[in-house]
Protein backbone atom coordinates (compact mmCIF):
# COMPACT_ATOMS: atom_id res chain seq x y z
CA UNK A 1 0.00 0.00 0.00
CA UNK A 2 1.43 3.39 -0.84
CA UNK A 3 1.13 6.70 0.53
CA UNK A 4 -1.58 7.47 -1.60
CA UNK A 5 -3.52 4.59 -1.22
CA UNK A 6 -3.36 4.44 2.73
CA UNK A 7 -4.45 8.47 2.22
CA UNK A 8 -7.17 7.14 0.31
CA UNK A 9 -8.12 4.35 2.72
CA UNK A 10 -8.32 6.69 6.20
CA UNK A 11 -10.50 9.26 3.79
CA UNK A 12 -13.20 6.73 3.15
CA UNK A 13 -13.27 5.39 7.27
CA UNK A 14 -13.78 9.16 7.49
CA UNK A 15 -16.33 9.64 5.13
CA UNK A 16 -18.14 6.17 6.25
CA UNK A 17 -18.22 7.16 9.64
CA UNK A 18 -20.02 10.67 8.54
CA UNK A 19 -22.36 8.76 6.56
CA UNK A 20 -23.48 6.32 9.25
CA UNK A 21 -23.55 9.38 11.62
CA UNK A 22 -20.63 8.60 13.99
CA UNK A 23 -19.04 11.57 12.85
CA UNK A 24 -21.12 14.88 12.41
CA UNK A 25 -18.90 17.67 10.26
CA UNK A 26 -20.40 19.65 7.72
CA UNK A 27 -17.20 19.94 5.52
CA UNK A 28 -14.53 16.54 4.72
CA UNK A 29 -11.17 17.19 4.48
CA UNK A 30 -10.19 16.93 0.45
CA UNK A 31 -7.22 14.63 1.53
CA UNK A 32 -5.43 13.21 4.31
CA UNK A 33 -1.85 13.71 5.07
CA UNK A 34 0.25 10.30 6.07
CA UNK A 35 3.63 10.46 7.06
CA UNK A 36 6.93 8.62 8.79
CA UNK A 37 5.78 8.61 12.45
CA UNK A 38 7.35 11.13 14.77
CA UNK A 39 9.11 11.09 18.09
CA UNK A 40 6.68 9.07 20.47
CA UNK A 41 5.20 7.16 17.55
CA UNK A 42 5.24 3.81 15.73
CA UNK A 43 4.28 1.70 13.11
CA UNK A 44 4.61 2.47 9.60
CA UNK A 45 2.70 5.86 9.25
CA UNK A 46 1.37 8.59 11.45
CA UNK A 47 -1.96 10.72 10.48
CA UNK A 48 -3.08 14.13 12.63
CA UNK A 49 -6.63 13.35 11.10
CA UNK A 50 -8.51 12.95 14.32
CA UNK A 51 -7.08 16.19 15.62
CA UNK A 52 -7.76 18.36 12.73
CA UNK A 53 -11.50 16.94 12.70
CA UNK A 54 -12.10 17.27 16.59
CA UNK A 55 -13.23 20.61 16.54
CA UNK A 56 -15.74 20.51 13.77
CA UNK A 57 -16.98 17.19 15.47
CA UNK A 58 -17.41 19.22 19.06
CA UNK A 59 -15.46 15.69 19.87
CA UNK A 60 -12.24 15.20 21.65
CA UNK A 61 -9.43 14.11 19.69
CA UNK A 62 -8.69 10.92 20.84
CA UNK A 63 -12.08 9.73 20.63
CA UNK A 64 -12.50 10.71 17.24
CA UNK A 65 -9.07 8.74 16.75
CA UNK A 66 -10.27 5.94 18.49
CA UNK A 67 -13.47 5.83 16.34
CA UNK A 68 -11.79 5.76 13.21
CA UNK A 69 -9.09 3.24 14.23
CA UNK A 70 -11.59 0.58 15.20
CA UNK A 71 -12.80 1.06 11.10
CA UNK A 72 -9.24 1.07 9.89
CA UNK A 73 -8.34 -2.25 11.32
CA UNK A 74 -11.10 -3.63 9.31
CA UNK A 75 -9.41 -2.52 6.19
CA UNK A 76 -6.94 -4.49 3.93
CA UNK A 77 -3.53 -4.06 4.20
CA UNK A 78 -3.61 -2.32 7.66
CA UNK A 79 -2.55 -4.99 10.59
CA UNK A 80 -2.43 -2.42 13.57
CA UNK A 81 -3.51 1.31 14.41
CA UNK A 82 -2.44 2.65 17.80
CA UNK A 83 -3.44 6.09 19.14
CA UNK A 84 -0.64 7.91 20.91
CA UNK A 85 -0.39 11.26 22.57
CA UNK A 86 -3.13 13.92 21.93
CA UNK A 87 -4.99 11.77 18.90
CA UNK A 88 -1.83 10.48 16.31
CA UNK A 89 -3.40 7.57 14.61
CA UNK A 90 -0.36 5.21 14.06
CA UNK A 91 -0.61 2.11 11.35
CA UNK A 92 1.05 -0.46 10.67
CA UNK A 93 0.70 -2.12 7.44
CA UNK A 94 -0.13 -5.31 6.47
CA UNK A 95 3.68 -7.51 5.75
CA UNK A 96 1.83 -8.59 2.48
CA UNK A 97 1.97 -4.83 1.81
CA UNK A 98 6.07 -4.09 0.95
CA UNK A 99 5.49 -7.75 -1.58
CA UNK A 100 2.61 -5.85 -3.12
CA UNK A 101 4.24 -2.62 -4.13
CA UNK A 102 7.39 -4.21 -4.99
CA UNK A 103 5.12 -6.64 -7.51
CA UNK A 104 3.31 -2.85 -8.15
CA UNK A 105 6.21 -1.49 -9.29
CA UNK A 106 7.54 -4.43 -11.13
CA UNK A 107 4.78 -4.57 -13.14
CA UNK A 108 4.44 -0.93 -14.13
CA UNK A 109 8.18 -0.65 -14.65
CA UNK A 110 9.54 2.64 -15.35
CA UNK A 111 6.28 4.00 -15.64
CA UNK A 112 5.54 3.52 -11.46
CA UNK A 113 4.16 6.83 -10.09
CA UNK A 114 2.81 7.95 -13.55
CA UNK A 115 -0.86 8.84 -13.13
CA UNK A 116 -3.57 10.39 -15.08
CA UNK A 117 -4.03 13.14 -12.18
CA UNK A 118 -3.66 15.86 -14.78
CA UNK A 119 -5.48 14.38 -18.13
CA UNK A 120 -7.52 16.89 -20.44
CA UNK A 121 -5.47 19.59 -18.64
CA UNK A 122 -3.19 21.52 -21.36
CA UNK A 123 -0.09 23.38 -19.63
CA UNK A 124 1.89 26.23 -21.34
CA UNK A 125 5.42 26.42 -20.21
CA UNK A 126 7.61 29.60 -21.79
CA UNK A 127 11.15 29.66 -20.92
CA UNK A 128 13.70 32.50 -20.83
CA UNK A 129 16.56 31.91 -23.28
CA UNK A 130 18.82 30.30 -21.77
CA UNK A 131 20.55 27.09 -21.40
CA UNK A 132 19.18 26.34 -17.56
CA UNK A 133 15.53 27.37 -17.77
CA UNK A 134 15.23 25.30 -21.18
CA UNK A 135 16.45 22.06 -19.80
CA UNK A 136 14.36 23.03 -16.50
CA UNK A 137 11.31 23.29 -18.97
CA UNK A 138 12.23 20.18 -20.46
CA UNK A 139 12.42 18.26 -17.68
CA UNK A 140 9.00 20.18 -15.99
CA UNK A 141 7.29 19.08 -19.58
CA UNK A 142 8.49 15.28 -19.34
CA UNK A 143 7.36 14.66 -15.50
CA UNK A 144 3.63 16.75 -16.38
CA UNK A 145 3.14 14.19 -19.32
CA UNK A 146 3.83 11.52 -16.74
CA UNK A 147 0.63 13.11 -14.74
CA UNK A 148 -1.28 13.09 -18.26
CA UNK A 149 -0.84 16.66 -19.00
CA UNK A 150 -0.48 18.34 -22.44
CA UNK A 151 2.67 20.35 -21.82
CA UNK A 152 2.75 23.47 -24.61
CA UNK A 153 6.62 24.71 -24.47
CA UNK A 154 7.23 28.11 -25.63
CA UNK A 155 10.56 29.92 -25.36
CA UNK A 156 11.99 33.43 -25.61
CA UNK A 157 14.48 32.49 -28.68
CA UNK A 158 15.08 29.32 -30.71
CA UNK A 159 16.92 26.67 -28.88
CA UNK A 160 21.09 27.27 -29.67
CA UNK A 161 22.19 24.27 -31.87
CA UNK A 162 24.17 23.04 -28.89
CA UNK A 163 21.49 22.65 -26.92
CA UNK A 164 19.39 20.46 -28.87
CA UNK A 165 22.40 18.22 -29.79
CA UNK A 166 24.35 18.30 -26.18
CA UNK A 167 21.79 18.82 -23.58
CA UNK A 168 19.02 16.96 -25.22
CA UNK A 169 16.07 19.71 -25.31
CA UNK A 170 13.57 19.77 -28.55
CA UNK A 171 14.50 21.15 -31.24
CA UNK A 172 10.91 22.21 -32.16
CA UNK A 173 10.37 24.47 -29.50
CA UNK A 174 8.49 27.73 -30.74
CA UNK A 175 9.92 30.79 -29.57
CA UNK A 176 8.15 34.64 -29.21
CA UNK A 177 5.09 32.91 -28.15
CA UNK A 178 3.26 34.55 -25.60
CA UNK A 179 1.82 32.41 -22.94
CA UNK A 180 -1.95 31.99 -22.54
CA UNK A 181 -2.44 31.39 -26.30
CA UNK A 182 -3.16 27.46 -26.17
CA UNK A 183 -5.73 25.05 -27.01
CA UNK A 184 -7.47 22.62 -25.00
CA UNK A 185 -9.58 22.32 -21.66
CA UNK A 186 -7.98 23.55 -18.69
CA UNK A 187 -5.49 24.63 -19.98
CA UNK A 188 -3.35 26.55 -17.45
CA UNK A 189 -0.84 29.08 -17.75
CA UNK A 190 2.95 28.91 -16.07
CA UNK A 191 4.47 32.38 -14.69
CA UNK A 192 7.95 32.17 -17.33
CA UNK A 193 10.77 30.02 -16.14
CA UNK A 194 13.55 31.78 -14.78
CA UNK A 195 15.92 29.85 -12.99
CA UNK A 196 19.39 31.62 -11.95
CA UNK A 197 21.57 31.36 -14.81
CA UNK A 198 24.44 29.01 -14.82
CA UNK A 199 27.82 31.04 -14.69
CA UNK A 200 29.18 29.09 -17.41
CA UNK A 201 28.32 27.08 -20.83
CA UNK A 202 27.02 23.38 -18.96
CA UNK A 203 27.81 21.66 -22.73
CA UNK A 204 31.36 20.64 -21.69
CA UNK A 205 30.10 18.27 -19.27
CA UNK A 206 28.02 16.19 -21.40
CA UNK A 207 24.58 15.33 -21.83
CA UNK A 208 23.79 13.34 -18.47
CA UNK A 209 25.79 15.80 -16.08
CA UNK A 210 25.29 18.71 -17.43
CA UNK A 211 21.51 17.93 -17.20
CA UNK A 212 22.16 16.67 -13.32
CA UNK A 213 24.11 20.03 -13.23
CA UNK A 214 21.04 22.17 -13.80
CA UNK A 215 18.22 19.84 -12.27
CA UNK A 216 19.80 18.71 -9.13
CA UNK A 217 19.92 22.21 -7.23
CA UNK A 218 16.68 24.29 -6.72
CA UNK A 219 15.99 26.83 -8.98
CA UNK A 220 16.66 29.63 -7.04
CA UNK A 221 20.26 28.38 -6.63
CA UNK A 222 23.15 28.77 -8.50
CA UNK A 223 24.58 25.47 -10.00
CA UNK A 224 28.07 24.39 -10.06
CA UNK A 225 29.87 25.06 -13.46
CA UNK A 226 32.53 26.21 -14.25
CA UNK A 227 33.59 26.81 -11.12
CA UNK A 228 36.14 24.71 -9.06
CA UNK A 229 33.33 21.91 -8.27
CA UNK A 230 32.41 21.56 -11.77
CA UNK A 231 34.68 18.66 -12.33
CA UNK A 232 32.46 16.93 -9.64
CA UNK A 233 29.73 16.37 -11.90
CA UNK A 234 31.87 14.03 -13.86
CA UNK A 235 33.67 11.87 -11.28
CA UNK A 236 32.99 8.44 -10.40
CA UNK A 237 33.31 8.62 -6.59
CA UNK A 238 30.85 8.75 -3.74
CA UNK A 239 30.85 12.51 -3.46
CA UNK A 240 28.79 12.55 -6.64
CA UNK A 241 25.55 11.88 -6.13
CA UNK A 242 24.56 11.43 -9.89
CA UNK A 243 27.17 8.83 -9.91
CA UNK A 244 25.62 6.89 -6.81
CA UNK A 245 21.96 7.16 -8.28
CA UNK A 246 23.35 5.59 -11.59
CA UNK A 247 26.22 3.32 -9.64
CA UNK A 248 23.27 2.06 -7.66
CA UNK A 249 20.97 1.48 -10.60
CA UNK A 250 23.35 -0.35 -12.56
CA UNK A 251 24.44 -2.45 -9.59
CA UNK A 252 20.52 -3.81 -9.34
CA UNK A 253 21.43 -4.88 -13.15
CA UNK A 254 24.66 -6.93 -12.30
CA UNK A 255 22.71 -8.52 -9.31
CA UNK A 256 20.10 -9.38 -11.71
CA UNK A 257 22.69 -11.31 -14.01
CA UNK A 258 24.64 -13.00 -11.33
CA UNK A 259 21.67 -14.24 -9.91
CA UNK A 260 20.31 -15.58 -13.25
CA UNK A 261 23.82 -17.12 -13.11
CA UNK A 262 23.10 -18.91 -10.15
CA UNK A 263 19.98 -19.95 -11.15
CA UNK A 264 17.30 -17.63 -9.14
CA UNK A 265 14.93 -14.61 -10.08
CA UNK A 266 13.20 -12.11 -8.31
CA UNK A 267 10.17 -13.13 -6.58
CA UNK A 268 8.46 -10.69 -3.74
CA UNK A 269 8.21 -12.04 -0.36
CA UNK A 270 9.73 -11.37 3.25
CA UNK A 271 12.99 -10.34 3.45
CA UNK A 272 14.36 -12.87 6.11
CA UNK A 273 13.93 -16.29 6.09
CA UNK A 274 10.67 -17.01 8.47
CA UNK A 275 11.02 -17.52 11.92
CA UNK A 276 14.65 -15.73 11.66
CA UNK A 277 15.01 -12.55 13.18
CA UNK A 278 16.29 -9.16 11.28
CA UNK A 279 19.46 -10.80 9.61
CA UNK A 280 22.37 -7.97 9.82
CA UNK A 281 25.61 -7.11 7.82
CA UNK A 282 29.25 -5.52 8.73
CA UNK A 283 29.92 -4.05 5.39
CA UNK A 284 29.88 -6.39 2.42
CA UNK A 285 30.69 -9.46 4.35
CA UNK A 286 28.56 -12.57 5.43
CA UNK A 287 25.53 -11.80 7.22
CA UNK A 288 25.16 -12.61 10.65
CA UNK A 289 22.72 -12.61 13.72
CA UNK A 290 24.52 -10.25 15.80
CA UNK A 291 27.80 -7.95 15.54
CA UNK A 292 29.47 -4.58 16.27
CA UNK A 293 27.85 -1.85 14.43
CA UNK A 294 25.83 -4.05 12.34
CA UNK A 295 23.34 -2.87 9.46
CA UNK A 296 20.11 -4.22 9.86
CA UNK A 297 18.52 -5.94 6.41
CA UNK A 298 15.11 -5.23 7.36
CA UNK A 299 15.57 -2.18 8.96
CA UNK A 300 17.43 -0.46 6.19
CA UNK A 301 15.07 -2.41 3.72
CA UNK A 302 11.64 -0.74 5.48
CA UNK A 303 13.27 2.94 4.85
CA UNK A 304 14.08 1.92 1.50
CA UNK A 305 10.21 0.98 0.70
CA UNK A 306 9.02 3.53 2.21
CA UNK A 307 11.10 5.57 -0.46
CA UNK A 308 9.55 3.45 -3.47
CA UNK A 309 6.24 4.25 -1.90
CA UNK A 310 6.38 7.65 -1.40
CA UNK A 311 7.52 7.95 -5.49
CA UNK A 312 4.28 8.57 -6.93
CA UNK A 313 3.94 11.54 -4.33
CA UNK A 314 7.14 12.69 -5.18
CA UNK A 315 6.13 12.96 -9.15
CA UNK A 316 2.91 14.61 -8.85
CA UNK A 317 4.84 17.19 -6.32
CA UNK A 318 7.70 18.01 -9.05
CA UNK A 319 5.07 18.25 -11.72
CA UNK A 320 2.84 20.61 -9.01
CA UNK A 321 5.70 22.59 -8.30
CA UNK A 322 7.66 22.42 -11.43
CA UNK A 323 10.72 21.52 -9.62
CA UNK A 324 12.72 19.04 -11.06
CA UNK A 325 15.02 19.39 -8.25
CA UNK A 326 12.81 17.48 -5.96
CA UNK A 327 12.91 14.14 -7.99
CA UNK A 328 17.01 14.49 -7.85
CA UNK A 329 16.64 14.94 -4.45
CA UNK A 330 14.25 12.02 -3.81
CA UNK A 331 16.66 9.74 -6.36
CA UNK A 332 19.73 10.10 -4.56
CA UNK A 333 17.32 9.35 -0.80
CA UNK A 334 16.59 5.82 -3.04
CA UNK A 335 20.10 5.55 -4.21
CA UNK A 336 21.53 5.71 -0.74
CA UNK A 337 18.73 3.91 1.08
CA UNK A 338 19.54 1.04 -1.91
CA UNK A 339 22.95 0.54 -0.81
CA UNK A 340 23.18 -1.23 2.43
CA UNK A 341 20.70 -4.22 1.46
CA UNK A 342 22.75 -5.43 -1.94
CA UNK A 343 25.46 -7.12 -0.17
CA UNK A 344 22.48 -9.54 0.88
CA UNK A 345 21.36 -10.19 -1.97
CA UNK A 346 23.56 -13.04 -3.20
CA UNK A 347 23.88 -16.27 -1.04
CA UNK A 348 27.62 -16.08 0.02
CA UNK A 349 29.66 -19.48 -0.39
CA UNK A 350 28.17 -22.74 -0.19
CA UNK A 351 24.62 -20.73 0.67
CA UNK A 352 21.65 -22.11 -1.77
CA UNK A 353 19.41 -19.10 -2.83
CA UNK A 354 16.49 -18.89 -0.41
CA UNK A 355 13.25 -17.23 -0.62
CA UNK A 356 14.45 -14.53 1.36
CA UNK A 357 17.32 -14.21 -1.49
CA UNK A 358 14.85 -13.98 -4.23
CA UNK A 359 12.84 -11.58 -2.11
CA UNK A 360 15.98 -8.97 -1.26
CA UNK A 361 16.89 -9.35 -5.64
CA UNK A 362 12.60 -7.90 -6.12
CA UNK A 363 13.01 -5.29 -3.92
CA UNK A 364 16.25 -4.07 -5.62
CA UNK A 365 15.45 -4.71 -8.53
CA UNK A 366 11.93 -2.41 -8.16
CA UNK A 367 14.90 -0.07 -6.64
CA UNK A 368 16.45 0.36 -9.69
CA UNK A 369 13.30 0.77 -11.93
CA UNK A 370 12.59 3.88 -9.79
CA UNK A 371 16.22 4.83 -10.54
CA UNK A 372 15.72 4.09 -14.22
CA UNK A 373 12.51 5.77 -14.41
CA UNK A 374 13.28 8.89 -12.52
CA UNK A 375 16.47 9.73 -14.44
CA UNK A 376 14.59 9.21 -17.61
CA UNK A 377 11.95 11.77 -16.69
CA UNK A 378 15.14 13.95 -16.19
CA UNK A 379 16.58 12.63 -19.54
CA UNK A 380 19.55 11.78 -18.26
CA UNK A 381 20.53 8.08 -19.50
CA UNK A 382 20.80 5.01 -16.38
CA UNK A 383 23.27 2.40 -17.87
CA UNK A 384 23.83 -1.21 -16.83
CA UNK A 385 27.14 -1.10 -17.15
CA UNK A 386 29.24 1.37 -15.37
C-alpha cells in the first residue's frame, strides 16, 4: 500500500463514519496527510486526522481517533492502528503490503508513479533563453506528461544548436510565443521560467551531467559550473551523487545477471527467512545474527520501501511545483537507502538461494526501476554497465 492509497483508505473510514452518523462535520477534508511517524510514535505511518476533525466534530481528539481506528483495522492491508499522545493515529501495514508494491512497481516498470491526475489539462510552459531554464522546462514538460498533461513549451528564442544536440532539449520548440495562447480544456498558464543562470556554458560536461548540473539544485540556486566543483559532476566517486543514483541502478542490473547465473529470479516475499530474526551485515561481508555496528537488512530495507512508496507523491509534487530538483533529491534518498541491502542479496559461499534471497533481488530490482525511471523523466541516461 502506498502513501496514496493508505491516504485514500483513512479518507473513506472518514467519510463512512459521517455517513453512518458517527461523525457529524459539515465539511470533509479533500485529503489526508500520512507520514513517517514522529518522536513518540510507531508503526509504519502517522496521520493528525482525528485532531484536525475534533473541533468541527465538538469531539475530543482521541475519541475521534479511536473511532476511526476501530474502522481502519477492518481494512486491507492495515494490521495495527495505535493512538498515541493527543490523537496520532499510528498504522502499521499489512507484511503482504512491501510484496505488493514491490510486484506494483515491477509490473508498471519505469512508468511507477505515472498517473492520469492531470489528463484533459493543457499546460503552457515559456522559458527565458537560456541554457538552464530550457532544460528546467524540459524536464517540468516530461514529469507533467507523466501526470497526463499536455505540456505546450514556448521559449523566448530558438533553442542554440548546442542545446538540442548536447543537452538533449527539442528542437521544435516555438519561440516569441506569448503564454496563454493554447488550445485545449484547462489549460493553465505557467508564470515564465527563470531559474538563476548558470555562470558558465554546462555543454562541456556532457549530456547526463550537465543535465544533473542544472536539475539537481533548486531553482533559485546557483549550479556548479565552471567553477572549481564543476569537475564533480563528472567523477565516479561517492561525493557525486549522480554517480551513486546511476552506480546504484546499474548495480541492481549486475545482481540481476549473477543471480540468473546462479539460477534464481526475483520473486516478492519477506525479506528474512521465516522464523529468523532481522538478519544484519558488517559491510559487504557474510551476514550474521549479531555484531558490532551491524546494518540491519530489514531495517534499512523498510526505509528503502518507504522511499519506493512515497515515489508517486514525489512525481505529482515536481510536476505541481515544477521543480525538477525534488525528484534528484528524492533519487539520490533511493540511491543511498539502496545501498546497504545489496550485499544480501547473493547467497555467500556454499549458501543455496532462499526465498528470502529472491525476495531482497525484487526489492532491488523495483529499486532500480525507480532509478531508471526517474532519471529518464530527467533525460539523463541510467546504464547497466558502469
Amino acid at each position: 500500500m502506498t502513501p496514496v492509497e493508505l491516504s485514500r483508505t483513512v479518507l473513506h473510514a472518514v467519510r463512512r463514519a459521517v455517513d453512518e452518523g458517527e461523525l457529524a462535520v459539515a465539511v470533509l477534508p479533500e485529503r489526508v496527510v500520512v507520514a513517517p511517524p514522529g518522536p513518540g510514535g510507531c508503526g509504519d505511518y502517522a496521520t493528525n486526522v482525528a485532531l484536525q476533525l475534533a473541533r468541527p466534530v465538538g469531539q475530543p481528539a482521541p475519541a475521534v481517533a479511536e473511532l476511526l481506528r476501530t474502522r481502519l483495522l477492518r481494512a486491507d492491508g492495515i494490521s495495527d492502528v495505535v493512538v498515541t499522545g493527543p490523537g496520532f493515529l499510528n498504522i502499521s501495514l499489512d507484511g503482504g503490503a512491501d510484496a505488493r508494491l514491490v510486484r506494483d512497481i515491477l509490473r508498471a516498470g519505469p512508468r511507477y508513479g505515472h498517473s492520469d491526475t492531470l489528463a484533459g489539462q493543457t499546460v503552457e510552459l515559456h522559458a527565458a533563453h537560456d541554457a538552464r531554464a530550457v532544460v528546467l522546462m524540459d524536464a517540468v514538460a516530461r514529469v507533467l506528461r507523466s501526470q497526463g498533461a499536455r505540456p505546450r513549451l514556448t521559449c523566448a528564442g530558438p533553442p542554440e544548436d548546442a542545446w538540442v544536440r548536447i543537452l538533449g532539449v527539442p528542437s521544435d520548440i516555438p519561440s516569441d510565443i506569448p503564454a496563454g495562447t493554447g488550445t485545449g480544456t484547462g489549460t493553465g498558464t505557467d508564470a515564465p521560467l527563470r531559474p538563476v543562470p548558470a555562470p558558465a556554458d554546462p555543454t562541456p560536461l556532457g549530456r547526463d551531467a550537465a543535465r544533473w548540473a542544472l536539475l539537481h539544485p533548486a531553482p533559485h540556486d546557483r549550479p556548479h559550473i565552471g567553477d572549481s566543483r564543476s569537475e564533480q559532476h563528472l567523477a565516479q566517486r561517492e561525493t557525486n551523487p549522480l554517480f551513486r543514483v546511476r552506480y546504484a541502478h546499474a548495480r541492481t542490473r549486475a545482481l540481476l545477471r549473477n543471480a540468473a547465473d546462479l539460477g534464481f529470479t526475483p520473486e516478492p516475499g519477506p525479506l528474512t527467512p521465516e522464523g529468523d530474526g532481522p538478519l544484519t551485515s558488517e559491510g559487504d561481508g557474510p551476514l550474521t545474527s549479531e555484531g558490532d555496528g551491524p546494518v540491519t537488512v530489514d531495517g534499512d530495507a523498510q526505509g528503502l520501501i518507504q522511499l519506493l512508496a512515497d515515489h508517486p507523491r514525489v512525481l505529482a509534487a515536481t510536476a505541481a511545483h515544477r521543480a525538477p530538483d525534488r525528484l534528484a533529491r528524492h533519487l539520490v534518498a533511493v540511491a543511498d537507502a539502496l545501498a546497504p541491502l545489496l550485499p544480501s542479496v547473493l547467497p555467500l559461499g556454499d549458501e543455496k538461494p532462499s526465498a528470502a534471497h529472491r525476495a531482497r533481488l525484487a526489492l532491488a530490482e523495483a529499486a532500480g526501476t525507480v532509478l531508471a525511471g526517474g532519471l529518464s523523466l530527467l533525460g539523463i541516461d541510467a546504464p547497466e554497465h558502469l
